[in-house]
Protein backbone atom coordinates (compact mmCIF):
# COMPACT_ATOMS: atom_id res chain seq x y z
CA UNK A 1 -33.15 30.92 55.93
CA UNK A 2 -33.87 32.23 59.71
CA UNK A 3 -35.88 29.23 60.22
CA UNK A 4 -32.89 26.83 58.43
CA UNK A 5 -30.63 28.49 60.58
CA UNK A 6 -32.07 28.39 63.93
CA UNK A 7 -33.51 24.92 64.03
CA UNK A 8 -29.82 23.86 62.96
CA UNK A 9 -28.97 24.19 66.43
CA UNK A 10 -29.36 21.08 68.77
CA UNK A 11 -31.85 21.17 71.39
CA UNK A 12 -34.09 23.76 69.16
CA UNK A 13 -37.75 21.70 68.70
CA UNK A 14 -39.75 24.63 67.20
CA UNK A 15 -39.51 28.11 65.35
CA UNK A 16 -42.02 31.01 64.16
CA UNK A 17 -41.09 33.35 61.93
CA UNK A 18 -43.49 36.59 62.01
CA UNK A 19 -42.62 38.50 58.74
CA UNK A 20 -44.68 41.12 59.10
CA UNK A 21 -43.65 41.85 62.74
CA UNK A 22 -39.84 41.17 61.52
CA UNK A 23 -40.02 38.31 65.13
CA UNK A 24 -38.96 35.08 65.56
CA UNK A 25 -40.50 32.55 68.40
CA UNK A 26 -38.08 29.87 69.28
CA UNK A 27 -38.70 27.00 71.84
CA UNK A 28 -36.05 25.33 72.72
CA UNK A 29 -34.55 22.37 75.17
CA UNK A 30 -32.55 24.74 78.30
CA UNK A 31 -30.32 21.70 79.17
CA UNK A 32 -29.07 21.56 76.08
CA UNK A 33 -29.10 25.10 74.50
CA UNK A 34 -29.65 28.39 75.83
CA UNK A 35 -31.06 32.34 74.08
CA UNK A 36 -27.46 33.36 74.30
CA UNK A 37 -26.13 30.44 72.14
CA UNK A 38 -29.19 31.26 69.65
CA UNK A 39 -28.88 35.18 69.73
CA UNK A 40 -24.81 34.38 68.86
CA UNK A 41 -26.42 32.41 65.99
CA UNK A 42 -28.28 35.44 64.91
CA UNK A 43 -25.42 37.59 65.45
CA UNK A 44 -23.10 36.12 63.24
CA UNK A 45 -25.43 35.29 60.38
CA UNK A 46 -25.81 39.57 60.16
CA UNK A 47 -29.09 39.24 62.27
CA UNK A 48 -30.19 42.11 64.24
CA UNK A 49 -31.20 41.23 68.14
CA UNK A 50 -33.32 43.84 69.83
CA UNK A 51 -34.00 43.23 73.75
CA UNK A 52 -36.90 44.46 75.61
CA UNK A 53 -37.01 44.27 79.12
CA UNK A 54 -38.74 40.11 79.84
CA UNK A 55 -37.99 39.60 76.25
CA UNK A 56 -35.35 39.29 73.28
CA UNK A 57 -36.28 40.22 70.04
């Protein structure tokens, strides 16, 4: 579903899902998308975002 969900959104070319570490590794296109539109994604489909300083989880 995470996977379904993210790559829905244009200018997203690959995700990784880590179960066991509860991640996900998205690369994505910056002139047409950027983390906040994906984290909003996330966000609204009840998925948790936890930031670390250099990096969103």
């Amino acid at each position: 579903m995470v996977a379904r969900l993210v790559t829905s959104i244009n200018g997203v070319s690959r995700v990784n899902i880590n179960i066991p570490d509860r991640t996900v590794n998205v690369a994505y296109d910056s002139r047409i998308t950027d983390a906040y539109v994906i984290q909003m994604t996330l966000l609204k489909a009840g998925y948790k975002i936890v930031e670390e300083p250099g990096r969103i989880f």
